[in-house]
N, C-alpha and C. Protein backbone atom coordinates (compact mmCIF):
# COMPACT_ATOMS: atom_id res chain seq x y z
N UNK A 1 60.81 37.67 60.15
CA UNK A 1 60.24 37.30 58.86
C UNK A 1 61.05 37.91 57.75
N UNK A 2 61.84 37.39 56.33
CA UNK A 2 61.82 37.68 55.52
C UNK A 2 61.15 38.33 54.74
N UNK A 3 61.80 39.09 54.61
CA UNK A 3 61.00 40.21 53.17
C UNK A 3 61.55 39.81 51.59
N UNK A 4 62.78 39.18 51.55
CA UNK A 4 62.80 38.25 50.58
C UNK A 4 62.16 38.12 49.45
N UNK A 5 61.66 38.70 47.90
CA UNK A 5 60.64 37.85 47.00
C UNK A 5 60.75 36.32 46.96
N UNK A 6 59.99 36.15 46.72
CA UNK A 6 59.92 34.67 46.42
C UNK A 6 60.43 34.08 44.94
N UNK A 7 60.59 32.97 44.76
CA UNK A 7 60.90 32.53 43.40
C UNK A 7 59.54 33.27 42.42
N UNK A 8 60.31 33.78 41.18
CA UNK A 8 59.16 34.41 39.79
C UNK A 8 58.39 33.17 39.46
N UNK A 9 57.22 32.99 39.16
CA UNK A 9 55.84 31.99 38.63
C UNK A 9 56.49 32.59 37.07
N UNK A 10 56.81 31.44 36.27
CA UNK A 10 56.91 31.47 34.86
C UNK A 10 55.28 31.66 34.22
N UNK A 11 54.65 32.99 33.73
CA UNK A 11 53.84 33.05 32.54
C UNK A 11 53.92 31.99 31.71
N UNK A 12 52.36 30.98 31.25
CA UNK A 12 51.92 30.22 30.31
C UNK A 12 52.07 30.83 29.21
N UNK A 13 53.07 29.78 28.03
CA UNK A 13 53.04 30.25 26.95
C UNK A 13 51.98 30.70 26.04
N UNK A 14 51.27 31.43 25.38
CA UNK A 14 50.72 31.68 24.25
C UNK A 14 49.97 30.61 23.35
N UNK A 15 48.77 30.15 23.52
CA UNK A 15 48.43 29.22 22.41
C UNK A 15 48.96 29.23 21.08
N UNK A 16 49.81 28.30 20.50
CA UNK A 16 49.98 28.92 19.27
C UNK A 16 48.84 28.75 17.99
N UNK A 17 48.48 29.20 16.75
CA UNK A 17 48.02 29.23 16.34
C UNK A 17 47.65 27.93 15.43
N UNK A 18 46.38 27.39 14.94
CA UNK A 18 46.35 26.19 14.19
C UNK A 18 47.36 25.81 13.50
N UNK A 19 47.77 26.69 12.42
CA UNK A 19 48.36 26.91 11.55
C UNK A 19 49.88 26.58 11.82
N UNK A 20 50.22 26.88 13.29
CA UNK A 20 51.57 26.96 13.72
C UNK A 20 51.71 24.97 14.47
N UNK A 21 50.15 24.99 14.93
CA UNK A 21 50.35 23.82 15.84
C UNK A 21 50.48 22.30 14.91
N UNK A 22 49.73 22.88 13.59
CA UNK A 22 50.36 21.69 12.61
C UNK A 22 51.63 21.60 12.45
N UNK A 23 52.20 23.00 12.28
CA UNK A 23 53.82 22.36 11.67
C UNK A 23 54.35 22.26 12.75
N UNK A 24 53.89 22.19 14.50
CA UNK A 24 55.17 22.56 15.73
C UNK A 24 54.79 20.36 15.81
N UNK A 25 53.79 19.20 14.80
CA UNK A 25 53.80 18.35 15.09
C UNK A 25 54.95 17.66 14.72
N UNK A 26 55.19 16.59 15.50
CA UNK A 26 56.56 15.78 15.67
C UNK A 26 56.71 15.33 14.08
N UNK A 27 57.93 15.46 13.25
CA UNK A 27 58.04 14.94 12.16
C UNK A 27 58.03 13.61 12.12
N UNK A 28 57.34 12.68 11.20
CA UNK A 28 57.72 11.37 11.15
C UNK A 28 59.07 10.48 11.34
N UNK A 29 59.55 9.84 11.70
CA UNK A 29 60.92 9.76 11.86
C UNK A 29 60.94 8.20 10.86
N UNK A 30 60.39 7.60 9.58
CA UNK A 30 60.16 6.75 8.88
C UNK A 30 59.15 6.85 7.74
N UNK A 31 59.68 6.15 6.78
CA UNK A 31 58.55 6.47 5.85
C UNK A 31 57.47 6.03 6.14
N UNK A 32 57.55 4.66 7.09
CA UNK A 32 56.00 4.18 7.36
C UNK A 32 55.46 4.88 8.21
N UNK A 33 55.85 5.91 8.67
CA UNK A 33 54.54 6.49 9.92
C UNK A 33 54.19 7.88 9.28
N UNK A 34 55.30 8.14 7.91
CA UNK A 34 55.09 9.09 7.10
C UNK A 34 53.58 8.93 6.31
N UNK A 35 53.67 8.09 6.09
CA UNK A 35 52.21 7.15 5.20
C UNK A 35 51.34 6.84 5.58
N UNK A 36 51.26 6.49 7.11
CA UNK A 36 50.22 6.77 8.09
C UNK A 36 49.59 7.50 8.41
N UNK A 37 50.58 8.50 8.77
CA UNK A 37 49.99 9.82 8.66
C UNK A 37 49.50 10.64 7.71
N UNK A 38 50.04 10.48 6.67
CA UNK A 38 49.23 10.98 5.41
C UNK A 38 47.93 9.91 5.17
N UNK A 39 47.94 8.93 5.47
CA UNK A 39 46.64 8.59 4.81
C UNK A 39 45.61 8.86 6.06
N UNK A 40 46.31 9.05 7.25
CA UNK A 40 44.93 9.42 8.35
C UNK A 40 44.38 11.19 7.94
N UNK A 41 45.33 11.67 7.82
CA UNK A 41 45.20 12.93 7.15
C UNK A 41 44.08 12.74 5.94
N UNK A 42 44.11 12.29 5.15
CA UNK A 42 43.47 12.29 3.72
C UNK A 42 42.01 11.62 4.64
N UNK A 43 42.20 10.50 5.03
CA UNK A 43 40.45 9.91 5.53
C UNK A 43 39.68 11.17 6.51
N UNK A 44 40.55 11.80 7.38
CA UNK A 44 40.02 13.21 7.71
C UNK A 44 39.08 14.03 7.03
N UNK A 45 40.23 14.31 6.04
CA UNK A 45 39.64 15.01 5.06
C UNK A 45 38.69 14.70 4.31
N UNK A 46 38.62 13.40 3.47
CA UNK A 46 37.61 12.46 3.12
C UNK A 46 36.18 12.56 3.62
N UNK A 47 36.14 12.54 4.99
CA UNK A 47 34.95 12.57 6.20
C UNK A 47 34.36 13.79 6.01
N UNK A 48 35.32 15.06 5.84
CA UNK A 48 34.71 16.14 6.45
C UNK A 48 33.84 16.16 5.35
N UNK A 49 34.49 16.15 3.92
CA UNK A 49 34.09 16.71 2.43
C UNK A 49 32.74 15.56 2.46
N UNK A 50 32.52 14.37 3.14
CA UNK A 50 31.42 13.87 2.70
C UNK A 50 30.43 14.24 3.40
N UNK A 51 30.35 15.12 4.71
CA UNK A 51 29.70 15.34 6.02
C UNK A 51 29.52 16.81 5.27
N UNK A 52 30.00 17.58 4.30
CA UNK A 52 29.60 18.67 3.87
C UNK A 52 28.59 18.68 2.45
N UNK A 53 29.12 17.53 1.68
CA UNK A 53 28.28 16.96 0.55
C UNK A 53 27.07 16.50 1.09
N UNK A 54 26.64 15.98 1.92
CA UNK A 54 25.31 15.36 3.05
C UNK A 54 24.60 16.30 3.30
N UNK A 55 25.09 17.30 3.63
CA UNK A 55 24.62 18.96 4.46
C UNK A 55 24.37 19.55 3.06
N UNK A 56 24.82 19.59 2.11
CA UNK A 56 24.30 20.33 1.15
C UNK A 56 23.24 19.69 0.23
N UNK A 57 23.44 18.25 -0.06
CA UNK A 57 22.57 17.35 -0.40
C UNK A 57 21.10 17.62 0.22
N UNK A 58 21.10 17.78 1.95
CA UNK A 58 19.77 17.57 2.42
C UNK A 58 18.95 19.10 1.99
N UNK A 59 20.41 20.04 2.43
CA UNK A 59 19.78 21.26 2.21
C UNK A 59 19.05 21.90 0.88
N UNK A 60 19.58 21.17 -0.51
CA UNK A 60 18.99 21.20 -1.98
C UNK A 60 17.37 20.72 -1.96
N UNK A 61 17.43 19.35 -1.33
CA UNK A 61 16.23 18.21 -1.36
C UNK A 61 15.36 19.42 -0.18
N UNK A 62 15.63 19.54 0.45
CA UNK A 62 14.83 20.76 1.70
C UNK A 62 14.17 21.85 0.72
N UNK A 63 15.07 22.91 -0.17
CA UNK A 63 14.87 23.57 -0.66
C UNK A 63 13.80 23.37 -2.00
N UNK A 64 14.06 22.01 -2.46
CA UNK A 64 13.24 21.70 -3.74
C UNK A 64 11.69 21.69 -2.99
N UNK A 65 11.55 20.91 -2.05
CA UNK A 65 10.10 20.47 -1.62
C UNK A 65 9.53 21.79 -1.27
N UNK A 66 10.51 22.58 -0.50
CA UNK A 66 9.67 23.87 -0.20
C UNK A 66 9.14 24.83 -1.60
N UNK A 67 10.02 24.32 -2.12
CA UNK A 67 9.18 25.13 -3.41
C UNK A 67 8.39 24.52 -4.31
N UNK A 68 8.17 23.12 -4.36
CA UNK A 68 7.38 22.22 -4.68
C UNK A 68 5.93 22.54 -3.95
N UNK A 69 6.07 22.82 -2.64
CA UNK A 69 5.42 23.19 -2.11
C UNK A 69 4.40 24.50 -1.71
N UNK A 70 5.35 25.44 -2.30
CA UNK A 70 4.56 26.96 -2.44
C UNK A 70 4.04 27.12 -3.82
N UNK A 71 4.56 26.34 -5.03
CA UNK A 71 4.10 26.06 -6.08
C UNK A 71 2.69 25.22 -6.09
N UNK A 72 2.42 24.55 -5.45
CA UNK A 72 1.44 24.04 -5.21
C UNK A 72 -0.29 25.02 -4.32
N UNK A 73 0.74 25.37 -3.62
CA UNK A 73 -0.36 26.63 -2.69
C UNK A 73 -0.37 27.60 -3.27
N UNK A 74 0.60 27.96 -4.31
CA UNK A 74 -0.14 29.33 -5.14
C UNK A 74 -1.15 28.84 -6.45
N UNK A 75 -0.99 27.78 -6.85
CA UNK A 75 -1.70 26.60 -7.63
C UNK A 75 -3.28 26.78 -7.03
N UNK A 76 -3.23 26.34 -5.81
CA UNK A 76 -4.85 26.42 -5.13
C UNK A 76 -4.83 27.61 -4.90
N UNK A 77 -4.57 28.37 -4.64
CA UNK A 77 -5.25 29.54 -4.08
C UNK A 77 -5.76 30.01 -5.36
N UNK A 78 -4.91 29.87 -6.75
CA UNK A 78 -5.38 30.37 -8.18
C UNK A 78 -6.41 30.15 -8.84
N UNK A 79 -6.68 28.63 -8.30
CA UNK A 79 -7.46 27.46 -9.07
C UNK A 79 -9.14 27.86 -8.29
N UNK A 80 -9.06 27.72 -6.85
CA UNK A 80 -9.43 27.85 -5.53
C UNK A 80 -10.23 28.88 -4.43
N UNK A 81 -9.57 29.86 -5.44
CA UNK A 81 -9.75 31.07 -4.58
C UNK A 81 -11.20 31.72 -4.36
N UNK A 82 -11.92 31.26 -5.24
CA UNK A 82 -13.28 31.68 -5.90
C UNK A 82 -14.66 30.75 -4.83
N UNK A 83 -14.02 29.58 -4.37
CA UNK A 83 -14.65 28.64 -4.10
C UNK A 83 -15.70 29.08 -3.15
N UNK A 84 -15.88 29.93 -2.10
CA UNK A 84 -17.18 30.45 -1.07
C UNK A 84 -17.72 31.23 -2.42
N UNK A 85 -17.44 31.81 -2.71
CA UNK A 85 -18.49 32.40 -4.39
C UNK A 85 -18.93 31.77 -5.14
N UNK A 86 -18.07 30.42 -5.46
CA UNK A 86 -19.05 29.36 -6.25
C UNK A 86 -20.24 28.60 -5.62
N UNK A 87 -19.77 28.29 -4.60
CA UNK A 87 -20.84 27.79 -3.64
C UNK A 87 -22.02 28.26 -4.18
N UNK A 88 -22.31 29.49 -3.48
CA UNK A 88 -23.15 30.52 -3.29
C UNK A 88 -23.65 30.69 -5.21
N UNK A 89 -23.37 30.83 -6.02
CA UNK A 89 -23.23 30.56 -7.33
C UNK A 89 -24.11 29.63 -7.10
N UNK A 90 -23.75 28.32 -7.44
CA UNK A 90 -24.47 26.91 -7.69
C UNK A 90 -25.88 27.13 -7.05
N UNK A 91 -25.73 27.64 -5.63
CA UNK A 91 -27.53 27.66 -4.89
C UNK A 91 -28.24 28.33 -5.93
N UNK A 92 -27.55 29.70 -6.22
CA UNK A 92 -28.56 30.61 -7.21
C UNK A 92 -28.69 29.63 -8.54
N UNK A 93 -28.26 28.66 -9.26
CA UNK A 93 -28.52 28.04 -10.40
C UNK A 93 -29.52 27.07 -10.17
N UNK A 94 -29.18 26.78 -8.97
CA UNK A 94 -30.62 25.41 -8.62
C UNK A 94 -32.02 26.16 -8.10
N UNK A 95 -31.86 27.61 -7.89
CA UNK A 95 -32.92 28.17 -7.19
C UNK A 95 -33.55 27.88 -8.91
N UNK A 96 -32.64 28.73 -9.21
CA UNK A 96 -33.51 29.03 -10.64
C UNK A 96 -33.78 27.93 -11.89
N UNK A 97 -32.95 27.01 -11.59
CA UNK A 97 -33.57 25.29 -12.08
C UNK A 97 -34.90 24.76 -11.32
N UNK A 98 -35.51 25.67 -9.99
CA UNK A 98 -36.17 25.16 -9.32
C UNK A 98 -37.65 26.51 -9.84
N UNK A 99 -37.57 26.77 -10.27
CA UNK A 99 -38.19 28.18 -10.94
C UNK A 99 -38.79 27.80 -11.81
N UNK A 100 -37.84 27.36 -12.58
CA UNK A 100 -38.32 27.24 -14.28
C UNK A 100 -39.22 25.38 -14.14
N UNK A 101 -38.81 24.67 -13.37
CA UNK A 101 -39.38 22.97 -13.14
C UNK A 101 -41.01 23.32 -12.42
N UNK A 102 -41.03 24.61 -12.11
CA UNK A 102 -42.09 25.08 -11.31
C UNK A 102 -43.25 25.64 -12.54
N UNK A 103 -42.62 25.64 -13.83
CA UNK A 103 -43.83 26.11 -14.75
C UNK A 103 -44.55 25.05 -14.99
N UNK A 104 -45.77 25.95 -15.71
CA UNK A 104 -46.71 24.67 -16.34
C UNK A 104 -45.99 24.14 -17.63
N UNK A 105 -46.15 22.68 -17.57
CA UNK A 105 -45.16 21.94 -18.78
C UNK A 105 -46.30 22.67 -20.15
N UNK A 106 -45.08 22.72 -21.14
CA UNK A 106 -45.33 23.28 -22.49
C UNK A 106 -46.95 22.86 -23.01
N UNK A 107 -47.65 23.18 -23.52
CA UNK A 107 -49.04 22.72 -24.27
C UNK A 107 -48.86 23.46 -25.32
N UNK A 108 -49.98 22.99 -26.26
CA UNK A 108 -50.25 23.33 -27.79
C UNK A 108 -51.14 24.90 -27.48
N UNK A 109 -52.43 24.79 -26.63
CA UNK A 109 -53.21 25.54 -26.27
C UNK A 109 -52.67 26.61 -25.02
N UNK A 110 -51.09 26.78 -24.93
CA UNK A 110 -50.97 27.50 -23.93
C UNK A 110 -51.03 28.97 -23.93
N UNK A 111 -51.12 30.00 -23.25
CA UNK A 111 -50.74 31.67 -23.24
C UNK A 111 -49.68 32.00 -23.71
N UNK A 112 -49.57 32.78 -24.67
CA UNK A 112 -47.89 33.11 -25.34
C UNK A 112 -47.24 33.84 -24.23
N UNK A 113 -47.53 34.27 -23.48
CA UNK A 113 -47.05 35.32 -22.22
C UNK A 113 -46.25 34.04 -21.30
N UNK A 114 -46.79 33.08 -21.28
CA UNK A 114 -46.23 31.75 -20.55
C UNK A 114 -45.07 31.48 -21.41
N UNK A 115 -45.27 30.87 -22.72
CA UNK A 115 -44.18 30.81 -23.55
C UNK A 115 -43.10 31.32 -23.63
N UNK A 116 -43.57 32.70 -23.47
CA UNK A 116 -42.53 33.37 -23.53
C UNK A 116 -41.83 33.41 -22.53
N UNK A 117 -42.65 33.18 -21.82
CA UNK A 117 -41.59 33.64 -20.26
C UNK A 117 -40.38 32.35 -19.94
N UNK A 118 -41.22 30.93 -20.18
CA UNK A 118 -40.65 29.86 -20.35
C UNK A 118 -39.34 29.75 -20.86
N UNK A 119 -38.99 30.64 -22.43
CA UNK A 119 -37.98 30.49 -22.87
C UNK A 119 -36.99 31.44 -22.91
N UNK A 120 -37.37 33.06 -21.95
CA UNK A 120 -36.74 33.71 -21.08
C UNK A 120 -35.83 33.07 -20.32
N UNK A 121 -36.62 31.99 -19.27
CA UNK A 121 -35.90 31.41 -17.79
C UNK A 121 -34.95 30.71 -18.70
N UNK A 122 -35.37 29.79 -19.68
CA UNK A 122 -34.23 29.45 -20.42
C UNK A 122 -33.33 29.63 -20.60
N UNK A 123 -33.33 30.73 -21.35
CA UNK A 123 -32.11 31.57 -22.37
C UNK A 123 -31.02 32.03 -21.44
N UNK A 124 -32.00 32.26 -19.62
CA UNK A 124 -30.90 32.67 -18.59
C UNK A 124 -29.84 31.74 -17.83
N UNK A 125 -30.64 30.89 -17.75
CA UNK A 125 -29.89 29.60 -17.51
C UNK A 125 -29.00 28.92 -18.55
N UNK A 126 -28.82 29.08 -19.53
CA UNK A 126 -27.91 28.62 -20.13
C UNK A 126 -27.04 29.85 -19.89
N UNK A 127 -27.10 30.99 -20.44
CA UNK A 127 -26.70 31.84 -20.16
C UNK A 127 -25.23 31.70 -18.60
N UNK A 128 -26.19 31.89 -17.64
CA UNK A 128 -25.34 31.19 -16.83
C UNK A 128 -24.69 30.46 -16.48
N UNK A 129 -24.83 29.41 -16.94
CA UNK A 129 -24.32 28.06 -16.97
C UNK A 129 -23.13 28.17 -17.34
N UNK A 130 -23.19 29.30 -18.59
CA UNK A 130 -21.80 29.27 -19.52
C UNK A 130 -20.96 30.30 -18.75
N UNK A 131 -21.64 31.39 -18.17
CA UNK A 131 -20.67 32.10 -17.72
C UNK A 131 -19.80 31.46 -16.04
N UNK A 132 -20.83 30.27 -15.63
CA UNK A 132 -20.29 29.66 -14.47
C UNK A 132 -19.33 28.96 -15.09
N UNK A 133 -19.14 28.11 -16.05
CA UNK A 133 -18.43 27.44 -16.64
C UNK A 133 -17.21 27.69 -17.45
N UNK A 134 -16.93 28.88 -17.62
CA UNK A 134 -15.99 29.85 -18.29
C UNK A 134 -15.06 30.27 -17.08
N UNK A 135 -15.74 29.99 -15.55
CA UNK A 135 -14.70 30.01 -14.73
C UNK A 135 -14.82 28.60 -13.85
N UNK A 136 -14.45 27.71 -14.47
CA UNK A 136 -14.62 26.09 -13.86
C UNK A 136 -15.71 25.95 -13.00
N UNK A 137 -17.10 26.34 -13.16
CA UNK A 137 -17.70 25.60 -12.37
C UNK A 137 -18.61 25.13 -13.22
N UNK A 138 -19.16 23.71 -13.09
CA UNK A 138 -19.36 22.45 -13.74
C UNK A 138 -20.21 22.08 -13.07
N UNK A 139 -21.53 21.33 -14.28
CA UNK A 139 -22.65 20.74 -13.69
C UNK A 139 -22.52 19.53 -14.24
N UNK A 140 -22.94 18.17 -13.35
CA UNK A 140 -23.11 17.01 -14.12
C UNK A 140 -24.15 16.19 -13.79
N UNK A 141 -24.97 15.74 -14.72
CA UNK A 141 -26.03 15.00 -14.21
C UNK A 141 -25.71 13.52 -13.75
N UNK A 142 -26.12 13.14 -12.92
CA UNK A 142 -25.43 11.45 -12.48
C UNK A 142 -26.70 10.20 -13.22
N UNK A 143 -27.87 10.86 -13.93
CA UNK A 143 -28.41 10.17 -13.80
C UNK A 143 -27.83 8.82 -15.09
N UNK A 144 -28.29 7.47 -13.97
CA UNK A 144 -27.82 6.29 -15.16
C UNK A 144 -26.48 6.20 -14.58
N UNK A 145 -26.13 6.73 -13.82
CA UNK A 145 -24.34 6.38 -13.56
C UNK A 145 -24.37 5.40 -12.63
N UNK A 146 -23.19 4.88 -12.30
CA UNK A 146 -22.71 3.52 -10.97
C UNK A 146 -22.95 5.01 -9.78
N UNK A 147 -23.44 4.40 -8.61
CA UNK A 147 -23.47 5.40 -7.74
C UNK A 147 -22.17 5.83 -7.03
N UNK A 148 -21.27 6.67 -6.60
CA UNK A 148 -19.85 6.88 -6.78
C UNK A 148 -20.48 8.26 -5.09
N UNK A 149 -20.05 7.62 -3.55
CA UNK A 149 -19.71 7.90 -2.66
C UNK A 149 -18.88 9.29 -3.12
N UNK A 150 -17.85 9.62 -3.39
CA UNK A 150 -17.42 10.60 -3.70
C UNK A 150 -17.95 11.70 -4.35
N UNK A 151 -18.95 11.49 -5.29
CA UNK A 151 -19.61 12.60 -6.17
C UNK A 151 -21.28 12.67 -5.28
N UNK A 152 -22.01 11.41 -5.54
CA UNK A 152 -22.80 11.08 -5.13
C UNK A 152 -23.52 11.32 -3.48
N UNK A 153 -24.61 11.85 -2.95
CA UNK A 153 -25.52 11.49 -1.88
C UNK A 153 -26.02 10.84 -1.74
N UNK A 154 -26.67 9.90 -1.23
CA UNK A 154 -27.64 8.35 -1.80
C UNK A 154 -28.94 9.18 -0.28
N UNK A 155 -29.90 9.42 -0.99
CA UNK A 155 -31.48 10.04 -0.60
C UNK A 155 -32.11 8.86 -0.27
N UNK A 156 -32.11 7.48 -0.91
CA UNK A 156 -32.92 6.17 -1.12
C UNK A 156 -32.81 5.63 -1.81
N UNK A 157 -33.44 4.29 -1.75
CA UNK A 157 -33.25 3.42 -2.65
C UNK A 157 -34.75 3.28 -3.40
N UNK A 158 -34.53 2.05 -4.76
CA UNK A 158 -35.85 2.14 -5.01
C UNK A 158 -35.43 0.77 -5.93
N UNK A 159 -36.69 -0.10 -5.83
CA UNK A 159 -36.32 -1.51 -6.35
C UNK A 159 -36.34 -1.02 -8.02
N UNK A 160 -35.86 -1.56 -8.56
CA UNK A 160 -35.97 -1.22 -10.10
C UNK A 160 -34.71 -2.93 -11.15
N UNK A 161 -35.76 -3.47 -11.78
CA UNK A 161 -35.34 -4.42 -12.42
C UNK A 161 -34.65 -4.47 -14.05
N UNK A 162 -35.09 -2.85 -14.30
CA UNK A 162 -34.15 -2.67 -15.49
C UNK A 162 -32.77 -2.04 -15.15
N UNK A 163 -32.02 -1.48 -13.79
CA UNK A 163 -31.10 -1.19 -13.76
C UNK A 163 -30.15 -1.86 -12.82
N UNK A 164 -29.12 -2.07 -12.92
CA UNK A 164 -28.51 -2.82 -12.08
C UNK A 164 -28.43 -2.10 -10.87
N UNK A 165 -28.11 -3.07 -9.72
CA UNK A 165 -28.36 -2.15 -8.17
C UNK A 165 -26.71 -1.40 -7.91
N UNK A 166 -27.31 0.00 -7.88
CA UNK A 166 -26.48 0.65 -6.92
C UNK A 166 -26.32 1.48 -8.40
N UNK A 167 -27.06 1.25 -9.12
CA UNK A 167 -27.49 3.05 -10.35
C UNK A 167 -28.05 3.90 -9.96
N UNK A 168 -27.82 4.93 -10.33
CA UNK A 168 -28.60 6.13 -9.56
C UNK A 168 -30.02 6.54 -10.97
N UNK A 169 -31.07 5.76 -10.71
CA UNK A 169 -32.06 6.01 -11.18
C UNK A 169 -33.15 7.58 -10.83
N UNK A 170 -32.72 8.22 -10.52
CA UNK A 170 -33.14 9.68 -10.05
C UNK A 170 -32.24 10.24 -9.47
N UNK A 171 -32.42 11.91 -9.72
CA UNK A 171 -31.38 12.84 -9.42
C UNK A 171 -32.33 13.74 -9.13
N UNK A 172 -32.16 14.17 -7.38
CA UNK A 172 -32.88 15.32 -7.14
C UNK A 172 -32.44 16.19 -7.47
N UNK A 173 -30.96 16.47 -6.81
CA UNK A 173 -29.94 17.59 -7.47
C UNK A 173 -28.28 17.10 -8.24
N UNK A 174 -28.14 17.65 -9.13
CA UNK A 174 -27.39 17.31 -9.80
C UNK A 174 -25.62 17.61 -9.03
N UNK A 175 -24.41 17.66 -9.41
CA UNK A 175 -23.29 17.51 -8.70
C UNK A 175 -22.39 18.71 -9.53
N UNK A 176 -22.09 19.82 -8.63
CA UNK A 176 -21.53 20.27 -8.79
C UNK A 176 -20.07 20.34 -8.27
N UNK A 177 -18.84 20.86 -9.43
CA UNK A 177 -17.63 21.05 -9.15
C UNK A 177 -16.84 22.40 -9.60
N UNK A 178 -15.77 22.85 -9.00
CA UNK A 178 -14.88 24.15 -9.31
C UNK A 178 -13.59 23.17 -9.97
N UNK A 179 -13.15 23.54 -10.98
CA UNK A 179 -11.73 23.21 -11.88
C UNK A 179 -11.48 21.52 -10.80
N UNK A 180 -12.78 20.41 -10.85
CA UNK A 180 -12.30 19.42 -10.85
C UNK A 180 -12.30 18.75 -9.24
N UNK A 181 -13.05 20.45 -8.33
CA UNK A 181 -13.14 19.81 -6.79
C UNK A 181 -14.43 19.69 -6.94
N UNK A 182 -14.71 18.13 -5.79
CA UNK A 182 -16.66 18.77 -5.77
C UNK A 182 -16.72 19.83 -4.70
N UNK A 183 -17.49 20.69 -5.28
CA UNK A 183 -18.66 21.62 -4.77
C UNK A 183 -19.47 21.44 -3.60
N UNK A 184 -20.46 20.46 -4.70
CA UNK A 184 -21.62 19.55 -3.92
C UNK A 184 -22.46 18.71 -4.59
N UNK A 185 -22.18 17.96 -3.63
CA UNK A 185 -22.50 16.27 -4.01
C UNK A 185 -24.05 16.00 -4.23
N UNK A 186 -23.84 15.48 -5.32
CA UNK A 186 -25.81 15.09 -6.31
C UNK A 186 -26.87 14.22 -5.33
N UNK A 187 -27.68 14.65 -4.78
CA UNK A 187 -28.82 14.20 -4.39
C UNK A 187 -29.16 13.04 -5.04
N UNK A 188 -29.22 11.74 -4.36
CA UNK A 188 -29.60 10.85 -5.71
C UNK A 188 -30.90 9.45 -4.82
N UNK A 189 -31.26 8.96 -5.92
CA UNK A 189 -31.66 7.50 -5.31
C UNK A 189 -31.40 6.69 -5.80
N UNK A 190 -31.07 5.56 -5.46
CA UNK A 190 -30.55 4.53 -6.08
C UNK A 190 -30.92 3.51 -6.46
N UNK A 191 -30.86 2.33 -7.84
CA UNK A 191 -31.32 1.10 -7.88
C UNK A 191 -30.75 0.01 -6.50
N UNK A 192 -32.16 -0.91 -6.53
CA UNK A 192 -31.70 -1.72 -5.46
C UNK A 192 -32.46 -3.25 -6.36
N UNK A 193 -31.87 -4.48 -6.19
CA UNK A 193 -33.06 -5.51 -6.53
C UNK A 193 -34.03 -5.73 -6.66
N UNK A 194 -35.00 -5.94 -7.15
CA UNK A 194 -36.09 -6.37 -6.80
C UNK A 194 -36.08 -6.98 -5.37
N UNK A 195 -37.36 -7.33 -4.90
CA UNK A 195 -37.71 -8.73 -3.47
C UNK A 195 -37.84 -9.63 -4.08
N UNK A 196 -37.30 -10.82 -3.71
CA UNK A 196 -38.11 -11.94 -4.53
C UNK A 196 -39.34 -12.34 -3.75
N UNK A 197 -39.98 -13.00 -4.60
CA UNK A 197 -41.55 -13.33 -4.08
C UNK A 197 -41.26 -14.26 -3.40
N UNK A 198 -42.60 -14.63 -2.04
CA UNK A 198 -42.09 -15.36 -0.92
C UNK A 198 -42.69 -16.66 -1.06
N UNK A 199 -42.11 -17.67 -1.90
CA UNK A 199 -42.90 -18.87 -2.34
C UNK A 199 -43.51 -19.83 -1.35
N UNK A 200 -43.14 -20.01 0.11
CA UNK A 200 -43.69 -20.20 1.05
C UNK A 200 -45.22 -19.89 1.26
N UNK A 201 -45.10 -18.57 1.36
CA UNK A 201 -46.29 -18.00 1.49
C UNK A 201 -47.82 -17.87 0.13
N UNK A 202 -46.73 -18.28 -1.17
CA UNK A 202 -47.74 -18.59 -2.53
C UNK A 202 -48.08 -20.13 -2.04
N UNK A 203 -47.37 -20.63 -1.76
CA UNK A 203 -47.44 -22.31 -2.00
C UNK A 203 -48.61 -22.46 -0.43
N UNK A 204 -48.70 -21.86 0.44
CA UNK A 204 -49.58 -21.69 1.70
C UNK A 204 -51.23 -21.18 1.37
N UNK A 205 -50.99 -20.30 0.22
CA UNK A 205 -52.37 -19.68 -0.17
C UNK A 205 -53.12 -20.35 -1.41
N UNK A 206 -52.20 -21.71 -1.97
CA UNK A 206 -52.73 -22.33 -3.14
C UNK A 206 -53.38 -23.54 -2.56
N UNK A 207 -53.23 -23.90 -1.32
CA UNK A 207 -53.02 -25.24 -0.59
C UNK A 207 -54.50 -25.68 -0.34
């Protein structure tokens, strides 16, 4: 057996660097492939700059909504924030609308001790009213209005020929809102048609 080395394995050159591997490309050998190549070069370039304008485009429009968006949720929480307290608010105003509807109605011959007390419950309820209202919460009576699903409860109906059907001719409870949300929706009843009379049955009993 030979002890012999064998032929040396030539080491792979060195990647050369981007920078190097552009200029180690074959020179054009014509002006037309000179021009080719420059304009494939330029649409390259063209591509990338519009694929980076796109990416920054989406990323602006991304960025606007998100802050469109936290602008909005610090909006409610501002507007909003109060809302399990208003609730709770409004019950105590109807307790005490339910207080004062509970006296004996005004007379000429009444107890001044009544009177007085009468325009006590008063003075508090407005009172309140204003200080509920000084932080958006809002009372509205529906009565006489188109009946309106959104604001509105509908309790019943009730035939009534002076109002057109689907008025809310009684209001048990009135409709409360915070800066423009409802609260809670007005107890109501509503106009409905009259029946018409069953002329069959007149024209059967005249007979």
């Amino acid at each position: 057996m030979s002890n012999e080395p064998g032929p040396a394995i030539p080491e792979p050159a060195p990647a050369a660097p981007v920078g190097e591997a552009e200029a180690a490309r074959p020179i054009p050998d014509s002006p037309e492939a000179l021009m080719r190549a420059a304009s494939e070069r330029i649409a390259a370039l063209e591509a990338e700059r519009d694929q980076f304008r796109d990416r920054w485009m989406r990323a602006e429009a991304e960025m606007e909504n998100l802050r469109a968006r936290t602008r909005r949720e610090v909006d409610d929480a501002r507007l909003y924030a109060i809302q399990n307290f208003a609730r709770d608010a409004v019950e105590a105003a109807e307790n005490l609308r339910r207080g004062i509807a509970s006296l004996p109605s005004a007379a000429a011959d009444e107890p001044p001790a009544i009177a007085r007390l009468r325009e006590g419950f008063d003075g508090v309820e407005r009172s309140f009213l204003a200080t509920l209202e000084r932080h958006g919460i809002r009372r509205a009576d529906p009565q006489g209005q188109a009946f309106d699903p959104h604001l509105h409860q509908a309790m019943g109906e009730q035939e009534s020929a002076e109002h057109p059907p689907g008025t809310v001719v009684q209001a048990w409870t009135q409709s409360w809102s915070l800066n423009g949300r409802l609260l809670k929706p007005a107890m109501v009843v509503i106009a409905k048609a009259p029946a018409e009379p069953d002329t069959r049955a007149h024209l059967d009993e005249t007979a």
